[in-house]
C-alpha atoms as a PDB file:
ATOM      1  CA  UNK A   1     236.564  -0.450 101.678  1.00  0.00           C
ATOM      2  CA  UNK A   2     234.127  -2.293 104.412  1.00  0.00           C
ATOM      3  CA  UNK A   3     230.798  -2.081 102.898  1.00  0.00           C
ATOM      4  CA  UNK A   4     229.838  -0.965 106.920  1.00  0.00           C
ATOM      5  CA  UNK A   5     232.199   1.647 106.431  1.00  0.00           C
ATOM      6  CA  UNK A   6     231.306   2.477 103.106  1.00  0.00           C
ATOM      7  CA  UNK A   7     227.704   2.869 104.267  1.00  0.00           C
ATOM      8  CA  UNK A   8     228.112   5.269 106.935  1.00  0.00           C
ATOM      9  CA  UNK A   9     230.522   7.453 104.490  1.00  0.00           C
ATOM     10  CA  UNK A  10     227.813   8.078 101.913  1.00  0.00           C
ATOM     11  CA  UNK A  11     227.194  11.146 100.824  1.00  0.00           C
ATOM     12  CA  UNK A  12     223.621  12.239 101.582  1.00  0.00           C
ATOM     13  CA  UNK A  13     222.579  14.093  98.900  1.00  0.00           C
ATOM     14  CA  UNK A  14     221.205  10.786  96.486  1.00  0.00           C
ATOM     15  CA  UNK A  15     219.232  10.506  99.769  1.00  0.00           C
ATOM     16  CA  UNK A  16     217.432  13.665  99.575  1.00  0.00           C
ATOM     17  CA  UNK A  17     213.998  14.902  98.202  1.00  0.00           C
ATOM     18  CA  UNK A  18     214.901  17.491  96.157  1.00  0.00           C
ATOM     19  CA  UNK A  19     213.066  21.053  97.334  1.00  0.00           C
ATOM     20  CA  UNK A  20     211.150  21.508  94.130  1.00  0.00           C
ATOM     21  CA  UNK A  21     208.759  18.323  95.617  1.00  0.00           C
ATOM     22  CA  UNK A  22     209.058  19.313  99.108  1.00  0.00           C
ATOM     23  CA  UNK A  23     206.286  21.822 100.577  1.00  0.00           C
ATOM     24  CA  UNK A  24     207.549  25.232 102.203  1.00  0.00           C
ATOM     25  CA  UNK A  25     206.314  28.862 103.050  1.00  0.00           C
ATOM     26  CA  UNK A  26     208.188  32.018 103.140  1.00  0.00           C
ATOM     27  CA  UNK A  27     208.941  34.273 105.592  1.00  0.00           C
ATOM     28  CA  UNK A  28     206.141  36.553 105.424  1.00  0.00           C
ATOM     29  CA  UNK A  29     203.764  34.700 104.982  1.00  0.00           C
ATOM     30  CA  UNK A  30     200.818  34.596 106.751  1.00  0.00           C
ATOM     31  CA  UNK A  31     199.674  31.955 109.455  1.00  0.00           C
ATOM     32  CA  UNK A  32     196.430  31.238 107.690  1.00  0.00           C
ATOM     33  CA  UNK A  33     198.881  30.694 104.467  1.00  0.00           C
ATOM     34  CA  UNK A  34     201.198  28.161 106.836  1.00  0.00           C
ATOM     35  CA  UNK A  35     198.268  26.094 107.825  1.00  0.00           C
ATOM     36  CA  UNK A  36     196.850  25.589 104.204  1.00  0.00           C
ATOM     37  CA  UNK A  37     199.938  24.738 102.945  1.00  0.00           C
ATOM     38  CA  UNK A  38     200.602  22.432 106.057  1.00  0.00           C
ATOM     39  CA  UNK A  39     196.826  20.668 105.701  1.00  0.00           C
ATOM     40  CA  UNK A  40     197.285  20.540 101.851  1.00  0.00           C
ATOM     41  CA  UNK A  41     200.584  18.500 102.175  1.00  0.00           C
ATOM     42  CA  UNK A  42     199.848  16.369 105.220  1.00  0.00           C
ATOM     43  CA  UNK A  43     202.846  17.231 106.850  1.00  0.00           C
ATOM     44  CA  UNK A  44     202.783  18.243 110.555  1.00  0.00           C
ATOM     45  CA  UNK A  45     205.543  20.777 109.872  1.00  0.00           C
ATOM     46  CA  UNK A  46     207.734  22.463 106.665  1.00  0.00           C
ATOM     47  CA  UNK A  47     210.570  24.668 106.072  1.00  0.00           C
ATOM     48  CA  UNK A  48     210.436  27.977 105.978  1.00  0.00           C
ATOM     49  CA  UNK A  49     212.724  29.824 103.286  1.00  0.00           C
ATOM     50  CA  UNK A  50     213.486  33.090 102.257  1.00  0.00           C
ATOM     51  CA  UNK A  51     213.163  35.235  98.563  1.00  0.00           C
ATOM     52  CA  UNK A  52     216.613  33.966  97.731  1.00  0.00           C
ATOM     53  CA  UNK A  53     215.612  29.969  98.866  1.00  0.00           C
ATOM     54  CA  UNK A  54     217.656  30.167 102.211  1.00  0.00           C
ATOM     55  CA  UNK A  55     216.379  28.014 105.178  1.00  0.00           C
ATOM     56  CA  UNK A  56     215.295  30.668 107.773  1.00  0.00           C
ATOM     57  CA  UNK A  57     213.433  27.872 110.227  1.00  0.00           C
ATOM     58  CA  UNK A  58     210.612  25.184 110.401  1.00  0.00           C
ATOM     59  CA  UNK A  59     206.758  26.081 110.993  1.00  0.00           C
ATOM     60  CA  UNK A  60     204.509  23.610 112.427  1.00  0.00           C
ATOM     61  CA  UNK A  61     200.690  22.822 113.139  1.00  0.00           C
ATOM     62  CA  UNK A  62     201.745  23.171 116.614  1.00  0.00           C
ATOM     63  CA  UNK A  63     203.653  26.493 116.581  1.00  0.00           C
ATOM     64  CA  UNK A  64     200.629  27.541 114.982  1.00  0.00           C
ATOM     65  CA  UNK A  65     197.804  26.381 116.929  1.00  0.00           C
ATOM     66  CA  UNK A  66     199.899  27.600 120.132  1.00  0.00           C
ATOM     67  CA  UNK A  67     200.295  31.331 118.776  1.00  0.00           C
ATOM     68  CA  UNK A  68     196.042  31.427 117.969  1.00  0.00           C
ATOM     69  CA  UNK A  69     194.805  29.531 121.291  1.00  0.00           C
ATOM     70  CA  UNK A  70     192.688  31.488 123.692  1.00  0.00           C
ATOM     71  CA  UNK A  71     191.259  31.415 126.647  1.00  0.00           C
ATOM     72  CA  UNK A  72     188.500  29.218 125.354  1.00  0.00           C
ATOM     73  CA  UNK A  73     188.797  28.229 122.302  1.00  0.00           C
ATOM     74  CA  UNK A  74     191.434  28.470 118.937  1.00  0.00           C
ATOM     75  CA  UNK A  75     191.167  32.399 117.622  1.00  0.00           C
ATOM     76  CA  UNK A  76     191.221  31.496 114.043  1.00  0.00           C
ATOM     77  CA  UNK A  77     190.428  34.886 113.020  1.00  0.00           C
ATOM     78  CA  UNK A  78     193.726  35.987 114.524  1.00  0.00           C
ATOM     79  CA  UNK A  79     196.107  33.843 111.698  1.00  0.00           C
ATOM     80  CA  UNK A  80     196.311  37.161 109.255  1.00  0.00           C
ATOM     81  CA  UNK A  81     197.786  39.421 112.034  1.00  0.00           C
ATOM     82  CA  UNK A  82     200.781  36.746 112.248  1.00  0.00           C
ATOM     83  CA  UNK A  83     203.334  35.682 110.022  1.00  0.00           C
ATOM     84  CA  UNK A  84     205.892  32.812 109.907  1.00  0.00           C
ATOM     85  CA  UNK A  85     208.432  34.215 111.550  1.00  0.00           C
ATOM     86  CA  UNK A  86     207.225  35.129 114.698  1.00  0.00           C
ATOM     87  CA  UNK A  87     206.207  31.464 115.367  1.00  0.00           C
ATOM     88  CA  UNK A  88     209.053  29.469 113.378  1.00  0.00           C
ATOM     89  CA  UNK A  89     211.397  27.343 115.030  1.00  0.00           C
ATOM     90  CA  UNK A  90     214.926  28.239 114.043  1.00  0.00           C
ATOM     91  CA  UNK A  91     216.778  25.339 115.812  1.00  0.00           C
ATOM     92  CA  UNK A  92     215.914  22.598 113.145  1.00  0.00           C
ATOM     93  CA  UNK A  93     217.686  20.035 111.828  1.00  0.00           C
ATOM     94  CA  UNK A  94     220.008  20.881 109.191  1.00  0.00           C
ATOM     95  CA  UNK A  95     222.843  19.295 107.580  1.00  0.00           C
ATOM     96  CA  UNK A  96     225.047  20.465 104.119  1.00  0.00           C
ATOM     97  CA  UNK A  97     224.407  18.348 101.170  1.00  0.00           C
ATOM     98  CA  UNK A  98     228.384  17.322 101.230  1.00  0.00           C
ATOM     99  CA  UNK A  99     227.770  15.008 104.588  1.00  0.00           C
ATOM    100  CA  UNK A 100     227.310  11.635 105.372  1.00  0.00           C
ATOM    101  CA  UNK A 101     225.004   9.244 106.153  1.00  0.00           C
ATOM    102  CA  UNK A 102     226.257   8.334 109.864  1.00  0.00           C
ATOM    103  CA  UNK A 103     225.480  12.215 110.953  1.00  0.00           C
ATOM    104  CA  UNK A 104     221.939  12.035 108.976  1.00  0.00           C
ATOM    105  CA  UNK A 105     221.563   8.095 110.975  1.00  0.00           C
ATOM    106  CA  UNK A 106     222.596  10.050 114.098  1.00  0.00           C
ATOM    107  CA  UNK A 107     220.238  12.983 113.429  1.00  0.00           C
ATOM    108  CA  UNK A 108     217.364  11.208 112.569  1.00  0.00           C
ATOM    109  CA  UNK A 109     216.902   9.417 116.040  1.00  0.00           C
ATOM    110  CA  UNK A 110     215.403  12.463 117.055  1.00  0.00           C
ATOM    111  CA  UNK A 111     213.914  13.895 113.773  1.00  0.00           C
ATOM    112  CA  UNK A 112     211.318  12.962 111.609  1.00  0.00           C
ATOM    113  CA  UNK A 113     213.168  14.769 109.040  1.00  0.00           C
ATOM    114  CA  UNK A 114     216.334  16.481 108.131  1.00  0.00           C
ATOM    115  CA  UNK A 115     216.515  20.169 105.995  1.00  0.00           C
ATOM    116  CA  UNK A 116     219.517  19.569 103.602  1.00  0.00           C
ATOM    117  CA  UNK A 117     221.174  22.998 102.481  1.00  0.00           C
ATOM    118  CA  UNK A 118     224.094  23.595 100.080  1.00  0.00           C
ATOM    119  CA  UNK A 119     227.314  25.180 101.175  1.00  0.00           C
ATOM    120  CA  UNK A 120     225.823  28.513 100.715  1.00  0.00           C
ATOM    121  CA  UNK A 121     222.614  27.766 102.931  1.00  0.00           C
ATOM    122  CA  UNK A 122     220.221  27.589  99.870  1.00  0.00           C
ATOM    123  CA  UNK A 123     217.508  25.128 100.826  1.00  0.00           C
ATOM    124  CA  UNK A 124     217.911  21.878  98.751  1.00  0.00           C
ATOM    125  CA  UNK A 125     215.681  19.648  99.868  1.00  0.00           C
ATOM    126  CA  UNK A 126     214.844  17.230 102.529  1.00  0.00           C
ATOM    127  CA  UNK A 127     215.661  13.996 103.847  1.00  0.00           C
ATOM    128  CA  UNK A 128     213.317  11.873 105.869  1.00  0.00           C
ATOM    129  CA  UNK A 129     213.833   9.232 108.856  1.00  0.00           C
ATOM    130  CA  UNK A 130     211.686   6.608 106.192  1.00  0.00           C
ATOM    131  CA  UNK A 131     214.886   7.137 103.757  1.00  0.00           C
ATOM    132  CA  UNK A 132     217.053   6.642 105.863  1.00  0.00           C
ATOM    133  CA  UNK A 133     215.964   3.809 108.066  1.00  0.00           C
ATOM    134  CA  UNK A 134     215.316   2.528 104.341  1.00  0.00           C
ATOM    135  CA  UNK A 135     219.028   2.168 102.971  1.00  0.00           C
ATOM    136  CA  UNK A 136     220.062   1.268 106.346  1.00  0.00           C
ATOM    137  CA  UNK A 137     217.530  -1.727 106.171  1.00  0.00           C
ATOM    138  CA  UNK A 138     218.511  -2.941 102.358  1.00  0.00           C
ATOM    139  CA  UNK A 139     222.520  -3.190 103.936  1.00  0.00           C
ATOM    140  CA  UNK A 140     221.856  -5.069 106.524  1.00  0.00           C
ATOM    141  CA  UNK A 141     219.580  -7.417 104.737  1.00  0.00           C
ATOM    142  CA  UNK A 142     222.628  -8.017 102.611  1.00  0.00           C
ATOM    143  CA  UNK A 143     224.838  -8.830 105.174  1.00  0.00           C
ATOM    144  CA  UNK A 144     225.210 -13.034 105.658  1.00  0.00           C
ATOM    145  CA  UNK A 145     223.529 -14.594 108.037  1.00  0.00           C
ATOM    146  CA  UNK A 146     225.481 -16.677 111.102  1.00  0.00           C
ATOM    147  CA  UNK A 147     227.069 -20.015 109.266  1.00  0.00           C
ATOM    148  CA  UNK A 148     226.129 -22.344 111.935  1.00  0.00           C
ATOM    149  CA  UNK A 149     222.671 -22.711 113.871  1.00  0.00           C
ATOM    150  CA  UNK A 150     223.967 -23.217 116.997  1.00  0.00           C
ATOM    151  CA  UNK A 151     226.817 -19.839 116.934  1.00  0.00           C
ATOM    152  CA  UNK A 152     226.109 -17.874 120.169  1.00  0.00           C
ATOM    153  CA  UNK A 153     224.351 -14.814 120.208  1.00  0.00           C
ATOM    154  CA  UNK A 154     225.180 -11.817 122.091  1.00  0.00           C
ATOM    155  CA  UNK A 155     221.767 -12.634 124.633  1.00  0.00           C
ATOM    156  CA  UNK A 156     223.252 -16.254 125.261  1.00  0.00           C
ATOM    157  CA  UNK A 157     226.446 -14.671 126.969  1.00  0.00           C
ATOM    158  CA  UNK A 158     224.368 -13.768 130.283  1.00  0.00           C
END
């Protein structure tokens, strides 16, 4: 097979930080919870899963600091009367752990990250722009160079 080809057929799921290293929240929890959790890991946003590990959503700093802003000034003493789910975003970026690397390469232009679930929908992980911009970047330092010096590039055909 065409080691381009071959590339963008790769399965995904040696790609992906498995969800036992990956910071979440469930749904339920509180937004004081979602913020610790959030600060604690340095991530701007994290899944949110369900008893049963089944990706429900995303939660961000954002959703977060939108649902406790006031008039004046951030309500902070208003993040127990909310939970999760009534500020998660549900349209995420998801993929099954059986699919390949050209949807992830796609999906990632727009995504810092992607939520990888099994067939099921159990949450298995994630996998990150960085990791994928970072297999794309070892092929294509593989790939030979142009034999002669003076071959025409693409910007020379103007």
């Amino acid at each position: 097979m065409n080691p381009d080809w071959q590339l963008l057929h790769t399965k995904i799921k040696d790609l992906v930080i498995a969800s036992t290293k990956v910071a979440h929240v469930q749904l339920g929890n509180s937004l004081e919870h979602a913020l610790l959790v959030l600060i604690k890991s340095g991530y701007s946003a994290i899944p949110v899963l369900d008893h049963s590990y089944r990706l429900h959503g995303q939660v961000s700093t954002t959703n977060i600091f939108n649902k406790i802003l006031g008039l004046e000034r951030f309500e902070y003493e208003k993040m127990d009367d909310y939970t999760v789910d009534e500020v998660m975003t549900t349209k995420i970026a998801r993929m099954k752990n059986s699919e390949e690397f050209l949807k992830a390469l796609e999906m990632s232009i727009n995504h810092p990250f992607i939520c990888i679930e099994d067939e099921e929908g159990v949450f298995q992980g994630i996998l990150t722009r960085k990791s994928i911009l970072a297999v794309a970047y070892r092929h294509f330092r593989q790939l030979p160079y142009p034999a002669a010096e003076n071959q025409a590039t693409p910007s020379d055909a103007t």
